[in-house]
PDB file of N, CA and C in Angstrom:
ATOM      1  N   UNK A   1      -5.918 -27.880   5.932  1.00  0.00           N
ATOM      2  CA  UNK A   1      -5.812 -26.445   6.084  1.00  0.00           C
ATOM      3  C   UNK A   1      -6.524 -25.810   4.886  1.00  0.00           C
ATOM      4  N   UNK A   2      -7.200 -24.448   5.254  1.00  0.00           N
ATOM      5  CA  UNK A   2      -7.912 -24.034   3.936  1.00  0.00           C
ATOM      6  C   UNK A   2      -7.392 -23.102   3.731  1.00  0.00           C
ATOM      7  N   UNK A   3      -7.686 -22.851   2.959  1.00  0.00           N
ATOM      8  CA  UNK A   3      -6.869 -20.342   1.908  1.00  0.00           C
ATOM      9  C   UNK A   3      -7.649 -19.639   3.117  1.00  0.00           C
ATOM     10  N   UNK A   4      -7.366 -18.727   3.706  1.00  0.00           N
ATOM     11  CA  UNK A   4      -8.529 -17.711   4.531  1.00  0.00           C
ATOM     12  C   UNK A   4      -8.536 -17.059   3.809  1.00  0.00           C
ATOM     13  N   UNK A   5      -8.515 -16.953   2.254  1.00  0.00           N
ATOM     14  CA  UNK A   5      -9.277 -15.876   1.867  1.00  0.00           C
ATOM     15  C   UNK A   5     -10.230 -16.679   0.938  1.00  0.00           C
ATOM     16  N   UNK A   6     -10.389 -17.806   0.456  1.00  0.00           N
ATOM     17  CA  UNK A   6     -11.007 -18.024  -0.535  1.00  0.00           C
ATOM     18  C   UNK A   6     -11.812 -19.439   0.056  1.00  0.00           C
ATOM     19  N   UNK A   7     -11.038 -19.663   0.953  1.00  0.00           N
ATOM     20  CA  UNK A   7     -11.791 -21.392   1.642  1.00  0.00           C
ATOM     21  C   UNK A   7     -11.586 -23.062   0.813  1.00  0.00           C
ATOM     22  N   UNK A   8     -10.359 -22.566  -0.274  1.00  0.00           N
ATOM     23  CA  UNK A   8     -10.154 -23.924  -0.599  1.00  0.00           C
ATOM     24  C   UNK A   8      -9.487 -24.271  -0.304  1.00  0.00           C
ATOM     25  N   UNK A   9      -9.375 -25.461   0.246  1.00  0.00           N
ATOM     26  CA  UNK A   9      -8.200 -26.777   0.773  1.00  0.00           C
ATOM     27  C   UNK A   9      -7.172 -26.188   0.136  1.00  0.00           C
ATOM     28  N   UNK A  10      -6.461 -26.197   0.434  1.00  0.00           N
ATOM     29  CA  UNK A  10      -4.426 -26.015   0.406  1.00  0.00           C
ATOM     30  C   UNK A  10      -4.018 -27.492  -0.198  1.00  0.00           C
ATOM     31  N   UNK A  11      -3.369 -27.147  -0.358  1.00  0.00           N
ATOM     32  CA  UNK A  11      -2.796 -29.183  -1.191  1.00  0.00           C
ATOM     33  C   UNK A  11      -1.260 -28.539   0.251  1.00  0.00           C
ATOM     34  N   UNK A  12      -0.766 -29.766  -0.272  1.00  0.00           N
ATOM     35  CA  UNK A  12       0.914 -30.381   0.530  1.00  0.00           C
ATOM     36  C   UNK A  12       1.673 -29.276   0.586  1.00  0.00           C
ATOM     37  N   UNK A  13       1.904 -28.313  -0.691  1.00  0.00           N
ATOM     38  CA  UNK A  13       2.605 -27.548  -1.051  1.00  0.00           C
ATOM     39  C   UNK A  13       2.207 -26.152  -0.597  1.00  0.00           C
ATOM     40  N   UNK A  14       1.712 -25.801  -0.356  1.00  0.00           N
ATOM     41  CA  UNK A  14       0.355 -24.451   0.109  1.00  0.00           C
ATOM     42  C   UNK A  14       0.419 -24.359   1.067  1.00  0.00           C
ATOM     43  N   UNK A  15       0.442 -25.272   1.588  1.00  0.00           N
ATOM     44  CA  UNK A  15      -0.250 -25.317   3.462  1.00  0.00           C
ATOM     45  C   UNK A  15       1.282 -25.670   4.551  1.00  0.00           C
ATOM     46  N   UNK A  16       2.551 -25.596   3.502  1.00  0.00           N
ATOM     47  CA  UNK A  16       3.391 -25.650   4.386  1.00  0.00           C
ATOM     48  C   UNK A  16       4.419 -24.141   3.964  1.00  0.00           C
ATOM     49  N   UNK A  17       4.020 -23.540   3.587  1.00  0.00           N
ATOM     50  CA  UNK A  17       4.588 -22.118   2.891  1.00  0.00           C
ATOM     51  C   UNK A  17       4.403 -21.272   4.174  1.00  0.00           C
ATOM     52  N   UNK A  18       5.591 -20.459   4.660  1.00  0.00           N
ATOM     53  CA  UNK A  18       5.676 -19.735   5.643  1.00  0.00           C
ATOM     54  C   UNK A  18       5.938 -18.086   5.944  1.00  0.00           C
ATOM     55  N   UNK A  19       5.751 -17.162   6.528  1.00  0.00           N
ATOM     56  CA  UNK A  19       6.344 -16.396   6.150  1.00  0.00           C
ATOM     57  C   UNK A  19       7.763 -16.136   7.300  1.00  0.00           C
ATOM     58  N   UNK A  20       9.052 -15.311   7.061  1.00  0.00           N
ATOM     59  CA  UNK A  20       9.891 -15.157   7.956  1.00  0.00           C
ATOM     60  C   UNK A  20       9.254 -15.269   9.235  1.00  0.00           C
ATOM     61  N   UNK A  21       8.630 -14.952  10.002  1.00  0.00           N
ATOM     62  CA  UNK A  21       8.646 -15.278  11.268  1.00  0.00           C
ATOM     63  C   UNK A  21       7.754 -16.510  11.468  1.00  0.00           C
ATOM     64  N   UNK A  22       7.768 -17.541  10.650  1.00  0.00           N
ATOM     65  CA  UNK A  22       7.805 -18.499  10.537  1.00  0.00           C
ATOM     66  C   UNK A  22       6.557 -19.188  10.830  1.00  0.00           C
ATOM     67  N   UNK A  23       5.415 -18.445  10.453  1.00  0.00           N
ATOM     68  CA  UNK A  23       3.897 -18.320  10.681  1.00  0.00           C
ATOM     69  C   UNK A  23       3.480 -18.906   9.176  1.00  0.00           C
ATOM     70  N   UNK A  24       2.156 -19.265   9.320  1.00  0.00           N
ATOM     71  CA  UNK A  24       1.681 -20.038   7.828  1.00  0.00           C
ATOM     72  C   UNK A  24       1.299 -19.041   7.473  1.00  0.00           C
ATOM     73  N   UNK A  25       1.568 -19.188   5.772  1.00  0.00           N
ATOM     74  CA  UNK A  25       0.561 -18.145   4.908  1.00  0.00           C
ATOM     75  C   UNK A  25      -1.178 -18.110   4.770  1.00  0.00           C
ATOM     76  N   UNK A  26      -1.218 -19.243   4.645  1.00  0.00           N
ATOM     77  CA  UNK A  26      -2.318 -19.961   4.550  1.00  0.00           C
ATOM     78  C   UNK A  26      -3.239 -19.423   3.518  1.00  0.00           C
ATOM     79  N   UNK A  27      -2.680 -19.503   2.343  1.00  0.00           N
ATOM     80  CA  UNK A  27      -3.552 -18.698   0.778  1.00  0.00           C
ATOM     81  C   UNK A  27      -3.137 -19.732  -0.339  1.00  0.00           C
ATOM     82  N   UNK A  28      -4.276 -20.080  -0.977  1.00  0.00           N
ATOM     83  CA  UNK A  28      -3.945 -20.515  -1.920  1.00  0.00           C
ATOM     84  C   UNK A  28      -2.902 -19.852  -3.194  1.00  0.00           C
ATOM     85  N   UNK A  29      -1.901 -20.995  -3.990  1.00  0.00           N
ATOM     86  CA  UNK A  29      -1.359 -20.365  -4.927  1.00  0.00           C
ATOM     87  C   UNK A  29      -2.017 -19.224  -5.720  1.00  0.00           C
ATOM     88  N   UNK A  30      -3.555 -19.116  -6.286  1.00  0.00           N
ATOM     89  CA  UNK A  30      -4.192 -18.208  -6.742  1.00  0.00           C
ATOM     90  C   UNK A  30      -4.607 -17.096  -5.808  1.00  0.00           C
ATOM     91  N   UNK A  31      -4.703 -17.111  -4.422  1.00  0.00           N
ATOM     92  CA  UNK A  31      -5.027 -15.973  -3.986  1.00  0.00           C
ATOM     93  C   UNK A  31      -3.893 -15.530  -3.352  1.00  0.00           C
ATOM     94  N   UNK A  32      -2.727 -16.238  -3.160  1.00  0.00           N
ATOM     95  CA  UNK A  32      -1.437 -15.583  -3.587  1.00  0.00           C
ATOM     96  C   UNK A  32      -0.784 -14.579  -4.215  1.00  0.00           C
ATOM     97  N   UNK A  33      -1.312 -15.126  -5.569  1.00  0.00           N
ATOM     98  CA  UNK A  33      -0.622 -14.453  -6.686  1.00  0.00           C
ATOM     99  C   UNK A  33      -1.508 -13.156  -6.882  1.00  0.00           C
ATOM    100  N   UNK A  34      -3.293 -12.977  -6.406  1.00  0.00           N
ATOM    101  CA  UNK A  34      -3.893 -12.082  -6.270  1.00  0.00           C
ATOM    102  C   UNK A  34      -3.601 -10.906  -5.876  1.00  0.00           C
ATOM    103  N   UNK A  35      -2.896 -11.027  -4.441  1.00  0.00           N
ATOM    104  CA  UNK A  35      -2.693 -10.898  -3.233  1.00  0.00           C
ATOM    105  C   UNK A  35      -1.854  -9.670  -3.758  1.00  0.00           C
ATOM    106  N   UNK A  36      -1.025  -9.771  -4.592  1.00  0.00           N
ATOM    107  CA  UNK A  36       0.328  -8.990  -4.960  1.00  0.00           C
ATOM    108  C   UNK A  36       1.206  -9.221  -4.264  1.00  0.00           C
ATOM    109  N   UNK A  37       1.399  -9.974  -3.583  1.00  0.00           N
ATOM    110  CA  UNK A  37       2.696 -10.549  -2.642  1.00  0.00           C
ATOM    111  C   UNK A  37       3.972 -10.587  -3.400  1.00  0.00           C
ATOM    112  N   UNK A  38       4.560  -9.989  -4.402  1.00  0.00           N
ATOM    113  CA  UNK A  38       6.035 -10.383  -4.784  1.00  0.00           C
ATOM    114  C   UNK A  38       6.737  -9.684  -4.117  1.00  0.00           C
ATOM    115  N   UNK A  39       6.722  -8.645  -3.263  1.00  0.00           N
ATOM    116  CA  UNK A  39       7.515  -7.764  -2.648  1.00  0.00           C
ATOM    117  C   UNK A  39       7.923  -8.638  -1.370  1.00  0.00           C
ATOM    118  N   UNK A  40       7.101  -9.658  -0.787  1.00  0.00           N
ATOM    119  CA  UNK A  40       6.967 -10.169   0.357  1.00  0.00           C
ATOM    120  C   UNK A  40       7.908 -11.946   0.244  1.00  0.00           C
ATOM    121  N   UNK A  41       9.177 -11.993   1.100  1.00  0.00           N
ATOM    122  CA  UNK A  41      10.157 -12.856   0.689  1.00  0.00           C
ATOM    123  C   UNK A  41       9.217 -14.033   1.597  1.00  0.00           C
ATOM    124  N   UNK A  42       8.716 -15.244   0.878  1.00  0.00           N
ATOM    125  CA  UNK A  42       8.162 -16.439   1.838  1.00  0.00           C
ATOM    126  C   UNK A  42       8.929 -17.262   1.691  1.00  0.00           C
ATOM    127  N   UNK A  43       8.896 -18.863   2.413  1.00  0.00           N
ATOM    128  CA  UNK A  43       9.744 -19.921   2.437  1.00  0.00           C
ATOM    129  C   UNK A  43       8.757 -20.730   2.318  1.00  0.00           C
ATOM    130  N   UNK A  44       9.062 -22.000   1.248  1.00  0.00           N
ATOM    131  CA  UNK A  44       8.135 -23.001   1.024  1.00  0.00           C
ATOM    132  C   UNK A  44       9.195 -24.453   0.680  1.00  0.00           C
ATOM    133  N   UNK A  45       8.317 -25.058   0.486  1.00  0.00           N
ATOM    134  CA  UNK A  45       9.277 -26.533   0.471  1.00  0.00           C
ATOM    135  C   UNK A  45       8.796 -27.241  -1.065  1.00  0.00           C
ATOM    136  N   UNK A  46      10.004 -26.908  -1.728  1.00  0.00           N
ATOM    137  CA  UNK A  46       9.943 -27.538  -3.632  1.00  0.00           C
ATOM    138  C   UNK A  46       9.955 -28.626  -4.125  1.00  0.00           C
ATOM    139  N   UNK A  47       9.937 -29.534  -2.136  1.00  0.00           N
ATOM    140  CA  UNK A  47      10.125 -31.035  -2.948  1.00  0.00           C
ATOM    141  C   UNK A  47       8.356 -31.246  -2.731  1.00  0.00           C
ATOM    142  N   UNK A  48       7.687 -30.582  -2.388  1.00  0.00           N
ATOM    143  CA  UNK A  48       6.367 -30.584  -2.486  1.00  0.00           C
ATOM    144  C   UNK A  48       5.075 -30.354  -3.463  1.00  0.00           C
ATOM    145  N   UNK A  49       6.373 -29.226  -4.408  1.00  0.00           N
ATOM    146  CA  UNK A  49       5.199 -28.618  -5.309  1.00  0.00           C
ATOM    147  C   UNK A  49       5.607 -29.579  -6.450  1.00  0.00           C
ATOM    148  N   UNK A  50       3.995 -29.820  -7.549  1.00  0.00           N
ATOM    149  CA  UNK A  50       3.593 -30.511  -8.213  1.00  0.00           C
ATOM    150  C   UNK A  50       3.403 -29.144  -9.295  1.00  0.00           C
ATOM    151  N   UNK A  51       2.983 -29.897 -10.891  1.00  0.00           N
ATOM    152  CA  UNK A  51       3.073 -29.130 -12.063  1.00  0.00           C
ATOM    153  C   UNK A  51       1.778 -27.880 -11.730  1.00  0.00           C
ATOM    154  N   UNK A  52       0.956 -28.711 -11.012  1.00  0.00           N
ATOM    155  CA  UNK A  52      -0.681 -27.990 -10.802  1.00  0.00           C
ATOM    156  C   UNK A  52      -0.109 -26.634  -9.975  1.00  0.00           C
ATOM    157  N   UNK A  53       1.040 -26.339  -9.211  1.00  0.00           N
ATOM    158  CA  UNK A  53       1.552 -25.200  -8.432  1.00  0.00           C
ATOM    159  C   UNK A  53       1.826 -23.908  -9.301  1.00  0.00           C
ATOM    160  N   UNK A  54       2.239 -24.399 -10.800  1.00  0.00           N
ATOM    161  CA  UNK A  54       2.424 -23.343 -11.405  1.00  0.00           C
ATOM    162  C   UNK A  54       2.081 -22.417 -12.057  1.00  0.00           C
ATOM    163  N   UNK A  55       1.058 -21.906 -11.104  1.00  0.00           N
ATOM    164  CA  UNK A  55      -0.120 -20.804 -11.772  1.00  0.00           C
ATOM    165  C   UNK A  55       0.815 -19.604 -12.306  1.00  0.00           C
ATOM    166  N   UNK A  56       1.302 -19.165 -11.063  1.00  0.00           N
ATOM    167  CA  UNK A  56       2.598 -17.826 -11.417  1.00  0.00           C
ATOM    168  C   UNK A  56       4.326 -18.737 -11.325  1.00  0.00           C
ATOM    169  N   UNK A  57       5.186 -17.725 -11.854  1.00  0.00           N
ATOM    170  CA  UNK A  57       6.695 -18.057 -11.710  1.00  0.00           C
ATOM    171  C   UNK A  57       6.888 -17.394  -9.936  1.00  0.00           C
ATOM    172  N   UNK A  58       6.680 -18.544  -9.290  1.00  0.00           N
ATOM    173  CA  UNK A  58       6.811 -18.133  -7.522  1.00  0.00           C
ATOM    174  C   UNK A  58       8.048 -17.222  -7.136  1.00  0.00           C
ATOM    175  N   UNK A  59       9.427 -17.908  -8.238  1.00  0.00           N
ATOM    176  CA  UNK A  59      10.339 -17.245  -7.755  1.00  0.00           C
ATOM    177  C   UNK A  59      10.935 -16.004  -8.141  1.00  0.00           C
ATOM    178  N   UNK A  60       9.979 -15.308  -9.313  1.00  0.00           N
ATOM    179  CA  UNK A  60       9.701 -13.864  -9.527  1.00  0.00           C
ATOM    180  C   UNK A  60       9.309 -13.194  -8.461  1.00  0.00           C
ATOM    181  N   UNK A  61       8.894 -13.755  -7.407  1.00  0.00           N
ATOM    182  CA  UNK A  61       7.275 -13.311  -6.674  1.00  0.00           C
ATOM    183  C   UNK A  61       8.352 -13.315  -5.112  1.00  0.00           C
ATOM    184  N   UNK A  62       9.701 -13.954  -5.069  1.00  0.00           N
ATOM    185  CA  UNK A  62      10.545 -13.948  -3.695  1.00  0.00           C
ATOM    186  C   UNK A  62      10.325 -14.939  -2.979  1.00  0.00           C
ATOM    187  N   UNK A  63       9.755 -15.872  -3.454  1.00  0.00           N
ATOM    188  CA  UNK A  63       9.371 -16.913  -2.364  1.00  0.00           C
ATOM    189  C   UNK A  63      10.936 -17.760  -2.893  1.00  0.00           C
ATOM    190  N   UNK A  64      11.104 -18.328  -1.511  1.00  0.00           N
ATOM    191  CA  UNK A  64      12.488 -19.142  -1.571  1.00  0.00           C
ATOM    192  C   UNK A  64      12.017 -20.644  -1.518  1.00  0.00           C
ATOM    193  N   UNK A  65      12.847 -21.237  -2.503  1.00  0.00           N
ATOM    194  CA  UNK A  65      13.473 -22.984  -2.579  1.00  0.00           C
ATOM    195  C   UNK A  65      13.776 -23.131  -1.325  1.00  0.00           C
ATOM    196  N   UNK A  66      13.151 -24.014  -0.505  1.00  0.00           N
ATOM    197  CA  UNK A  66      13.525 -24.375   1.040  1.00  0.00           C
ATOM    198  C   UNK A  66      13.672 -25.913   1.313  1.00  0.00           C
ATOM    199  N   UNK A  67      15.012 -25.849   1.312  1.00  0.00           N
ATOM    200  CA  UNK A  67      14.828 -27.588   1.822  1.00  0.00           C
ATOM    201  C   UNK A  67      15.779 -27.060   3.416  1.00  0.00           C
ATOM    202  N   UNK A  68      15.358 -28.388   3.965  1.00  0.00           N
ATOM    203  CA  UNK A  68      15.840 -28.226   5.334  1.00  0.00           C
ATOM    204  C   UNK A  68      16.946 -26.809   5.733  1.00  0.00           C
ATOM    205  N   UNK A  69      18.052 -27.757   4.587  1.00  0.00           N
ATOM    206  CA  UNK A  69      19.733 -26.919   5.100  1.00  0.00           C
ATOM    207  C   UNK A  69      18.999 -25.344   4.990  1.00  0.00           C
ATOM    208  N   UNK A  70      18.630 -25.514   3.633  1.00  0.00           N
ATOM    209  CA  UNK A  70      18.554 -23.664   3.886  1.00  0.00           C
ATOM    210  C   UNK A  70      17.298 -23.212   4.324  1.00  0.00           C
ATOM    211  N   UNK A  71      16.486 -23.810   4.579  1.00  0.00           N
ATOM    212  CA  UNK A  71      15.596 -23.059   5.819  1.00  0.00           C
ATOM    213  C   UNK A  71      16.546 -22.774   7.558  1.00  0.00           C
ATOM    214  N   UNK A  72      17.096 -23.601   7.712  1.00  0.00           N
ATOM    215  CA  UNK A  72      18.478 -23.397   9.001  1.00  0.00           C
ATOM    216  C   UNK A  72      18.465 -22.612   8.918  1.00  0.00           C
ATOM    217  N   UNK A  73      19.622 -22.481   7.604  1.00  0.00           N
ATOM    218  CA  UNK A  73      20.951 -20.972   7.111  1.00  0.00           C
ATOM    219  C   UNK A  73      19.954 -20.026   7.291  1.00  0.00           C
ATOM    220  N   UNK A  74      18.683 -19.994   6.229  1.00  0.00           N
ATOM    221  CA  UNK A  74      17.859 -18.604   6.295  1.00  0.00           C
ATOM    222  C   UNK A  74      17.451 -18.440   7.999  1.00  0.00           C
ATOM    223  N   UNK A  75      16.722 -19.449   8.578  1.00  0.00           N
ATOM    224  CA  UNK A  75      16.846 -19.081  10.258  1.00  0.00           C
ATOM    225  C   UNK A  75      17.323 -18.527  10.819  1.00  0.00           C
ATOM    226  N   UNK A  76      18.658 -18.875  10.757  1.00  0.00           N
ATOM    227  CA  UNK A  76      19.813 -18.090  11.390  1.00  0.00           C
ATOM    228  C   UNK A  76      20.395 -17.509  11.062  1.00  0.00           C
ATOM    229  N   UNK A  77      19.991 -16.774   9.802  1.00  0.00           N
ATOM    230  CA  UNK A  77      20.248 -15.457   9.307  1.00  0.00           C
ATOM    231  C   UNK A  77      19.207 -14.376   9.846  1.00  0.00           C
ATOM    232  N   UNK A  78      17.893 -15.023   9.954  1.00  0.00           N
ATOM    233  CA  UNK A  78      16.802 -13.750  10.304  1.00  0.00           C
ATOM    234  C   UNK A  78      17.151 -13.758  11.849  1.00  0.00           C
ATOM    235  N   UNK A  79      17.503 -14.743  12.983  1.00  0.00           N
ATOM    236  CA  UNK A  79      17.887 -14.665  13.748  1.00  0.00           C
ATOM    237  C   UNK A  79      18.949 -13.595  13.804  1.00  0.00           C
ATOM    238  N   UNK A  80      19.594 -13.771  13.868  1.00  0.00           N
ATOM    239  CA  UNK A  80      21.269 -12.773  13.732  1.00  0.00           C
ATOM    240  C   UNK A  80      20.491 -10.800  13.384  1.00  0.00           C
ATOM    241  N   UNK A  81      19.782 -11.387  12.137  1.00  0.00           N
ATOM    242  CA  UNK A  81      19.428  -9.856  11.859  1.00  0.00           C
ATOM    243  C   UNK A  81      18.321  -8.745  12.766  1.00  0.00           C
ATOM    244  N   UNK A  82      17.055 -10.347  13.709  1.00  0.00           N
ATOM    245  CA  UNK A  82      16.344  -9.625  14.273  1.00  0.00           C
ATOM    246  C   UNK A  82      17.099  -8.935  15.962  1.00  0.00           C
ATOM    247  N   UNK A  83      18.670  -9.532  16.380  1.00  0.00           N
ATOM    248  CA  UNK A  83      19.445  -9.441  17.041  1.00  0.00           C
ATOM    249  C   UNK A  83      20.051  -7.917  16.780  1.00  0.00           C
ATOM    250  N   UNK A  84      20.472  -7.652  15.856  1.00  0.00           N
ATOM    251  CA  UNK A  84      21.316  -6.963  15.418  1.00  0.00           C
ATOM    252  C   UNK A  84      20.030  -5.680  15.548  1.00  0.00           C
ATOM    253  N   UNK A  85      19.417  -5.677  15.195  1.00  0.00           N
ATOM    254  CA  UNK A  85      18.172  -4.552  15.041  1.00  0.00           C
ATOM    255  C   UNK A  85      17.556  -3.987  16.427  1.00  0.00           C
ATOM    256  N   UNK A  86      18.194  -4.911  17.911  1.00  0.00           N
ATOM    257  CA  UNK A  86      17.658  -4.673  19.240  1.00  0.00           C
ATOM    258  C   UNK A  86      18.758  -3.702  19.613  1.00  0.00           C
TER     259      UNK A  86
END
């Protein structure tokens, strides 16, 4: 998978980062952090990221620690909420 904004390969950690409706980001950590995205809550998986990930502090930025259980819980929390909003 590559960044669509910049065209470099994604490593392990990059290319599985999602946003709530559960779509890829598909941006590298640097055009990420470009991006101004801290307002924007993503889900990524921490048993993935390596020292080379830590361009910015991600979890300043709202992106969530996702291992399985709480990608669920968060699921079926945005579930419940996009329910509640019909």
């Amino acid at each position: 998978m590559r960044c669509v904004s910049c065209d470099a390969l994604l490593n392990d950690y990059e290319s599985t980062r999602k946003n709530l409706n559960n779509q890829f980001v598909e941006l590298c950590n640097d055009c990420l952090a470009d991006a101004g995205m801290d307002d924007i809550l993503l889900l990524d998986r921490p048993d993935l990221k390596h020292h080379s990930d830590d361009r910015t502090t991600f979890e300043d930025q709202g992106i969530v620690d996702l291992t399985q259980d709480n990608f669920n819980a968060l699921e079926d929390e945005y579930d419940d909420f996009c329910e509640d909003d019909r």
